[in-house]
Protein backbone atom coordinates (compact mmCIF):
# COMPACT_ATOMS: atom_id res chain seq x y z
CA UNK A 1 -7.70 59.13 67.68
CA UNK A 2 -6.29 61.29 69.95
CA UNK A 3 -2.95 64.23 69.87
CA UNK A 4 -1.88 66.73 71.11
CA UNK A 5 -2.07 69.96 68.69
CA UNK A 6 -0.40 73.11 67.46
CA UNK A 7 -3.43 75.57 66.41
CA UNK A 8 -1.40 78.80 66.92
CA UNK A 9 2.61 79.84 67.23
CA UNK A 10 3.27 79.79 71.17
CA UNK A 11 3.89 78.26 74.17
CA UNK A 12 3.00 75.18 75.42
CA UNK A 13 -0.02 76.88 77.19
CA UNK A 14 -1.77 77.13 73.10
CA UNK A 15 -1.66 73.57 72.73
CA UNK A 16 -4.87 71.34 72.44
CA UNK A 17 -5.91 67.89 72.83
CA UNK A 18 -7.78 67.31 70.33
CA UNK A 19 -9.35 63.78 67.85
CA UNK A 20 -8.36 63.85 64.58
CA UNK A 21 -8.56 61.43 62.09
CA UNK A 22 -5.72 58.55 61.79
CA UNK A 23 -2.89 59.73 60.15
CA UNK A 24 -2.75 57.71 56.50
CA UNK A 25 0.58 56.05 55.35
CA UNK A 26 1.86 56.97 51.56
CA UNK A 27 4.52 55.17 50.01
CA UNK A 28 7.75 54.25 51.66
CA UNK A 29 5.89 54.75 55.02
CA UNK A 30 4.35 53.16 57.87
CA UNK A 31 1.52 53.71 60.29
CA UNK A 32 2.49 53.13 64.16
CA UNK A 33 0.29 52.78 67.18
CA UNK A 34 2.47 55.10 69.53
CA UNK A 35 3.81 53.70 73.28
CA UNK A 36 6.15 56.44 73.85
CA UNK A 37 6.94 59.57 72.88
CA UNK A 38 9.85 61.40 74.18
CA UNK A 39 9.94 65.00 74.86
CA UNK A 40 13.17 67.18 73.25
CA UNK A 41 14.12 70.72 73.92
CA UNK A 42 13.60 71.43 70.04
CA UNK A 43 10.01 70.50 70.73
CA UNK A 44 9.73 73.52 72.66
CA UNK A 45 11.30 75.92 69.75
CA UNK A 46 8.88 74.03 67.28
CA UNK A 47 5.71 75.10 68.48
CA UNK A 48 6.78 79.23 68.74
CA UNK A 49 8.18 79.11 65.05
CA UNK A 50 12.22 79.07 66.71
CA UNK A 51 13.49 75.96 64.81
CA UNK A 52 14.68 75.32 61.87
CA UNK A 53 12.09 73.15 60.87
CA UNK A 54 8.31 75.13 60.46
CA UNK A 55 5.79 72.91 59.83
CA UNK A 56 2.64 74.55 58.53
CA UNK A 57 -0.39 74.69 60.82
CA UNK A 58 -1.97 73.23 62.44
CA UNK A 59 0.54 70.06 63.15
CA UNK A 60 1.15 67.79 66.22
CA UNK A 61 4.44 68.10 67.45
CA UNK A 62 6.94 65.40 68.93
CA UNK A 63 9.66 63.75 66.62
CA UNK A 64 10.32 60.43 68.49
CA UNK A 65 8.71 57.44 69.65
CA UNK A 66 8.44 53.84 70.04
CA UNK A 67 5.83 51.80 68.70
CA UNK A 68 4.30 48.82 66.79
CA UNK A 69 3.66 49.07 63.20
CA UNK A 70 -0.16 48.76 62.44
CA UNK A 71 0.05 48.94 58.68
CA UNK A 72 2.62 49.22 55.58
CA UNK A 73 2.52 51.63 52.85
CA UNK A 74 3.22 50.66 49.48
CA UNK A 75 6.78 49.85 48.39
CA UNK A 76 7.97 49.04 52.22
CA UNK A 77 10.01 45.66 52.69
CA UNK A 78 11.87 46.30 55.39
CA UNK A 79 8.98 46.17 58.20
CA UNK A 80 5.67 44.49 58.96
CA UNK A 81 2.55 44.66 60.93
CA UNK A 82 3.61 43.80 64.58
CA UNK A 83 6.94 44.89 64.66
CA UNK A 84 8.09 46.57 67.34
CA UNK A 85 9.93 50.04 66.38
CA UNK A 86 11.73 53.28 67.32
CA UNK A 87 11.16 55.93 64.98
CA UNK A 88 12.28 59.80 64.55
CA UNK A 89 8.89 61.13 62.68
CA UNK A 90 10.22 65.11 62.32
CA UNK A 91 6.63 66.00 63.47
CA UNK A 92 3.32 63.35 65.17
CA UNK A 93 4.42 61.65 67.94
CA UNK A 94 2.31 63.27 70.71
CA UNK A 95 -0.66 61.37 69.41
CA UNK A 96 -2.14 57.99 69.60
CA UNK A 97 -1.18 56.94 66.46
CA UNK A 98 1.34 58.03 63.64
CA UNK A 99 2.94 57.66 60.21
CA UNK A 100 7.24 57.69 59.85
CA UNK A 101 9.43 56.76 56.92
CA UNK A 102 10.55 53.18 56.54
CA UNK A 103 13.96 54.05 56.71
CA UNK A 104 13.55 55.96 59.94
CA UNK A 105 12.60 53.19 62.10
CA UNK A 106 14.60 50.98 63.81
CA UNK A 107 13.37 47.37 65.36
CA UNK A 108 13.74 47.75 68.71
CA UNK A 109 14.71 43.92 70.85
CA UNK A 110 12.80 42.71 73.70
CA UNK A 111 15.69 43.73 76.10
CA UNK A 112 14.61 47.52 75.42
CA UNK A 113 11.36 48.76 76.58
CA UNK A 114 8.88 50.91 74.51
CA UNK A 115 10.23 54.11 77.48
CA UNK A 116 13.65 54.12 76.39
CA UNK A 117 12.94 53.05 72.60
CA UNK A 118 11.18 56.43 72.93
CA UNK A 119 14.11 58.49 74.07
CA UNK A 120 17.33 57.61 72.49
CA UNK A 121 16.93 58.06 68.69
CA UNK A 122 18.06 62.22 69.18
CA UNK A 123 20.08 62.82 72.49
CA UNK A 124 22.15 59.53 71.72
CA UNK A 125 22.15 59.44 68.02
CA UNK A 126 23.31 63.11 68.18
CA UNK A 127 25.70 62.36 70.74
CA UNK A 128 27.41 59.23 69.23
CA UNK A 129 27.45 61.72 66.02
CA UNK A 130 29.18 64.09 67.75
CA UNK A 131 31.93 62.10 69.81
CA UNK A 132 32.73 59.16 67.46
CA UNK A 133 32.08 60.80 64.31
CA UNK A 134 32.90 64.36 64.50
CA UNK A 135 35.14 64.67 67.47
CA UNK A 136 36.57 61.33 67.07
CA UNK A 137 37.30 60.94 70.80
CA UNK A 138 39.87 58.28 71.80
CA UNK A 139 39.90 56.49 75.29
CA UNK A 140 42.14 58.65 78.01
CA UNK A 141 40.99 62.25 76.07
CA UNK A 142 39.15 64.35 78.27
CA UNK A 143 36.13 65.13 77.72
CA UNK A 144 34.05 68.03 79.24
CA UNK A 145 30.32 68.01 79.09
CA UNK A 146 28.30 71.22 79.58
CA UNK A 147 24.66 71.14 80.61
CA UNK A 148 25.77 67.20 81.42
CA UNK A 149 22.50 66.32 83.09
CA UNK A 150 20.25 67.03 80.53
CA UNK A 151 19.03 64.31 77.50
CA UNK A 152 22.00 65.06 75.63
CA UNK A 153 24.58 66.07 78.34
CA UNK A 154 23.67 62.94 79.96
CA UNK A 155 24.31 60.66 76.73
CA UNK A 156 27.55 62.53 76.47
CA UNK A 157 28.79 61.64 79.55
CA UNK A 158 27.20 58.01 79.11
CA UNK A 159 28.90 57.47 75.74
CA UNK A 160 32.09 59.21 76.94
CA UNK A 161 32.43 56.40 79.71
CA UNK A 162 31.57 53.97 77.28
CA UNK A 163 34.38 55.12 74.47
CA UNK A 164 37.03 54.81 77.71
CA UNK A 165 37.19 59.02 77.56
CA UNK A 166 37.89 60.94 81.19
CA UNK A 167 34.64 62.46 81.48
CA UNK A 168 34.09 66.03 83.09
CA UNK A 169 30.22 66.82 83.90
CA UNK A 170 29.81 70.67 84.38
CA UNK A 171 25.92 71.49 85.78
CA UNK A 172 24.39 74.16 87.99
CA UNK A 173 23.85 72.02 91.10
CA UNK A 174 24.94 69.49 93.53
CA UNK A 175 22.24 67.20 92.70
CA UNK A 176 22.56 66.93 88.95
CA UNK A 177 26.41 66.60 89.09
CA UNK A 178 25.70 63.46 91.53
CA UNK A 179 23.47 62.16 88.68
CA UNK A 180 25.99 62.77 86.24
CA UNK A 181 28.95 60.56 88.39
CA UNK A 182 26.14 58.08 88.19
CA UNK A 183 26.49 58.05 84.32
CA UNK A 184 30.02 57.94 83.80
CA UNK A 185 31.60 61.53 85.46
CA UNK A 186 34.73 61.60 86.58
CA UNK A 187 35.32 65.03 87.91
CA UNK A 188 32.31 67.92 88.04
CA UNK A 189 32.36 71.41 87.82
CA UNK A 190 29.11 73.12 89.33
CA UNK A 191 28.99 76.29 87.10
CA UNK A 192 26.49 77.73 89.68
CA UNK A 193 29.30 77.90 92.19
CA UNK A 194 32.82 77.58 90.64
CA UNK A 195 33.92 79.89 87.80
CA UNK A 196 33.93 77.30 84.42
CA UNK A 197 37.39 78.05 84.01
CA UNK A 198 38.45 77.86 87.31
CA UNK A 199 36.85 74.51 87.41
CA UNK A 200 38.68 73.28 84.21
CA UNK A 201 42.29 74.13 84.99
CA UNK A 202 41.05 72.11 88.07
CA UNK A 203 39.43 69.49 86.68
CA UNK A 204 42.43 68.65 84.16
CA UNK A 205 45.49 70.35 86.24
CA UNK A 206 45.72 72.87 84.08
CA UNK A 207 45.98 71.56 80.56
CA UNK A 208 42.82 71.88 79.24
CA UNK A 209 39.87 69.69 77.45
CA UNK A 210 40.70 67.76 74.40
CA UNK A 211 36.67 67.50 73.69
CA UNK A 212 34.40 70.01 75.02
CA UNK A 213 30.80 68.89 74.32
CA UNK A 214 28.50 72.21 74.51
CA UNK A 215 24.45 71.67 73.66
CA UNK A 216 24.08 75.20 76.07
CA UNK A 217 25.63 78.44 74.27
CA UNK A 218 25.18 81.19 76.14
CA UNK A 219 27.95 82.91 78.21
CA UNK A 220 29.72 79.31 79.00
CA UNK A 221 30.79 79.06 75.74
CA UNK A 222 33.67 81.39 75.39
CA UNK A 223 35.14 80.86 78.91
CA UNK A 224 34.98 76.86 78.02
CA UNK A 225 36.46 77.10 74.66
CA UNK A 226 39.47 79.60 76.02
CA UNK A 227 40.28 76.70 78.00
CA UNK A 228 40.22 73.74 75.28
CA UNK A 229 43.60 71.70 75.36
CA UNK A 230 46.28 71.98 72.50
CA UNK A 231 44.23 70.32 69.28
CA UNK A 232 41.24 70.38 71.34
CA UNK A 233 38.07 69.98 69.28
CA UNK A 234 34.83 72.11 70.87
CA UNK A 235 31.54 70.50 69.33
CA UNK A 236 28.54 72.73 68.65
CA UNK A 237 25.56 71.18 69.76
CA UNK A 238 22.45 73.40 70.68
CA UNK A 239 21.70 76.69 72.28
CA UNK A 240 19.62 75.28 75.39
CA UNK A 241 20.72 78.74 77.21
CA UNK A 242 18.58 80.73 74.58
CA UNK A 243 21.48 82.93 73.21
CA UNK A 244 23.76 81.73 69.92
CA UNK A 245 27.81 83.12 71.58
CA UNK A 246 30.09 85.02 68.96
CA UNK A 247 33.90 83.33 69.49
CA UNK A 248 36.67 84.63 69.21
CA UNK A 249 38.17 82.80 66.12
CA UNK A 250 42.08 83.93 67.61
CA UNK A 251 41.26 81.47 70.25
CA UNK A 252 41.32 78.55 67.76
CA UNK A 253 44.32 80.06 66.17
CA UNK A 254 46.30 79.91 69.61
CA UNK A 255 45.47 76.47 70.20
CA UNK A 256 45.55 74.79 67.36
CA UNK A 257 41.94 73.78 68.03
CA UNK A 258 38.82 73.11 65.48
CA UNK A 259 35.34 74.34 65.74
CA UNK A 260 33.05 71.75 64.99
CA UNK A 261 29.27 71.27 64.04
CA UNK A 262 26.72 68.11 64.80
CA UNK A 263 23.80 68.81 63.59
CA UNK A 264 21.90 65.38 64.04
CA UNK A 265 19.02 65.86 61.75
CA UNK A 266 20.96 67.16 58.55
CA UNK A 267 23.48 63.93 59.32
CA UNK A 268 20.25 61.45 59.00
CA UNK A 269 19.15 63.60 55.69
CA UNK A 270 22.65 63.53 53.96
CA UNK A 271 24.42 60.35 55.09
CA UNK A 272 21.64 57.91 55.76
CA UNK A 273 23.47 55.03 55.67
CA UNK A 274 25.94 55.81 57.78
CA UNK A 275 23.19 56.97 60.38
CA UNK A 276 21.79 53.65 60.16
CA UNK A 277 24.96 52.19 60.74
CA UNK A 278 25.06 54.46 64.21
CA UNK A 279 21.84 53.71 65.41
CA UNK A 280 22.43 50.10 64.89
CA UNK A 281 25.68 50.12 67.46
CA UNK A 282 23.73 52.15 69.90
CA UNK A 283 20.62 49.52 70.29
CA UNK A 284 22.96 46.72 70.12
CA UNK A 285 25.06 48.90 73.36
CA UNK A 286 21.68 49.62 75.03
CA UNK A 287 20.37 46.12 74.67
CA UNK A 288 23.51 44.38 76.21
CA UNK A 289 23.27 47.21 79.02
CA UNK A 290 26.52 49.01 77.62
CA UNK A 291 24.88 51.93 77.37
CA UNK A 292 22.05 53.09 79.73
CA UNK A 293 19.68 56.53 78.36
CA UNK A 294 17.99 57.66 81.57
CA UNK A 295 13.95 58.16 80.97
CA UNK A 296 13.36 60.14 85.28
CA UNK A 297 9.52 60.71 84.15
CA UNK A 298 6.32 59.48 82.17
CA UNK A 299 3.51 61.61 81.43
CA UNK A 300 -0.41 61.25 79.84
CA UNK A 301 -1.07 62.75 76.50
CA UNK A 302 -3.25 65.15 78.38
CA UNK A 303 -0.36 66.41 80.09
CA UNK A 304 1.72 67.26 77.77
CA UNK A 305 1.63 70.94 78.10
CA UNK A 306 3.24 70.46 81.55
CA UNK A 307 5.52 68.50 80.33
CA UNK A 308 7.11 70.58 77.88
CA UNK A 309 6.67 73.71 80.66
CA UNK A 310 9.27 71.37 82.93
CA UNK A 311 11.68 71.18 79.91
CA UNK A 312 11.82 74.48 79.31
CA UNK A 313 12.25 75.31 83.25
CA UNK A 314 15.23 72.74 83.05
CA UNK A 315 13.05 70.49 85.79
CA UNK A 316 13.91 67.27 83.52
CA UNK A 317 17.01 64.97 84.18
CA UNK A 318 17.57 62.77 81.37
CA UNK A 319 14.48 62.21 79.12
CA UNK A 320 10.95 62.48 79.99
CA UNK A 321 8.56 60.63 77.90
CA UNK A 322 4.92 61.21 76.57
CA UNK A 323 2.83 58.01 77.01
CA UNK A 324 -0.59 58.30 75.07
């Protein structure tokens, strides 16, 4: 079969396409013919040693996809040869083929195609982590989104509508910000033209955001979170802006507001039931249309190079999805 493969720690330009041998499923696992793979910003911190996860090379990056399982491993119950499945995989889904746990895949209904199966296991799950979990966000809060048109900012302000929150989309252009009204933005700040804070007191006449939902870092962070409402809760998400900020911790004193964590992956490790129980409410939303994850671009598994390049270049709106 073929993937795409990490030979050396680097950019995307030290990838290779390469055939490898089908990968072999142990116990508890399953092998998957691969439909869809989506592309994540971690991908891109994978593959120059940045994460937090280091595989050991060589390895073939990608941690989600949609696909159909082609054989059981010993010990599974759960699924069987046919099914149709989205699975997180930590590492393998650029490839052809590949092996995930059994409790890491999800059956995925007709009403769902293999593109979006693909793409909404880690902006969404993350996201509904993060707002109904974490944050516990009640309809009428507001909620401001930073970096709102990409995978995750976009789920944010999806879910957000969806939970009955007033959501606030700040991007860095006119053109994202329209895509973000599209998915459930009430008021936008373009952070490319409007001071943040400017736009906040604006954007919620001056009292602030109950739920400030920041995946970027970087020098938005302390402006946003000197702004948070009375109680406000500011989730910590990612550093998509490269830099890791340094708050103030008197600013959480003077507001009464918490500093909270989501980090998706160690939530699916440590509380896997009630991960299942998540991802199970999100298919069921995105089936019935509630819910809508945005997949703007496909690409071939020779191509995948470029397609992590436009990720890092913040090029992508919504998901983008590698189709072997």
């Amino acid at each position: 079969m073929k993937a795409i493969r990490c030979v050396e720690w680097g950019g995307p330009e030290k990838l290779r396409l390469k055939d490898v041998a089908p990968p072999q499923p142990g116990p508890g696992e399953v092998r998957l013919k691969v439909h869809a793979a989506a592309v994540n910003f971690p991908d891109i911190l994978i593959i120059q040693r940045k994460y937090q996860v280091r595989p050991e090379l060589p390895f073939t990056p990608g941690v989600e996809l949609s696909g159909t399982v082609l054989e059981v491993g010993p010990g599974v119950s759960r699924l069987r040869v046919g099914m149709r499945v989205a699975a997180s995989v930590g590492t393998g889904a650029f490839a052809e083929e590949a092996v995930a746990r059994e409790g890491a895949c999800f059956a995925l209904p007709e009403a769902v195609s293999d593109d979006v199966g693909a793409a909404f296991l880690l902006t969404y799950g993350t996201t509904w982590h993060a707002l109904v979990d974490r944050a516990a966000l009640r309809a009428g809060e507001r909620l401001l989104v930073l970096g709102a048109a990409g995978g995750v900012g976009l789920a944010a302000c999806d879910i957000g509508r969806h939970l009955g929150a007033r959501v606030i989309a700040a991007a860095s252009s006119a053109e994202k910000l329209a895509l973000c009204r599209e998915y459930g933005a009430a008021e936008t700040i373009d952070y490319a033209t409007e001071e943040i804070r400017a736009g906040i007191a604006r954007t919620t006449g001056g009292e602030g955001a109950d739920v400030i939902y920041d995946p970027v870092g970087g020098d938005l962070a302390e402006p946003a979170f000197r702004s948070i409402a009375w109680r406000g809760r500011y989730l910590v998400i990612g550093f998509a802006a490269g830099t890791i900020p340094a708050l103030p911790l008197n600013l959480a004193l003077l507001k009464g507001a918490s500093l909270v964590g989501a980090y998706w992956g160690e939530h699916v490790r440590r509380e896997p039931e009630r991960h299942a129980r998540e991802t199970e409410e999100l298919i069921a939303a995105i089936a019935a249309g509630r819910l809508k994850p945005l997949v703007s671009r496909r690409y071939a598994l020779a191509e995948t190079a470029q397609a992590l390049r436009d990720m890092a270049a913040r090029q992508v709106r919504g998901k983008i999805v590698i189709v072997p």
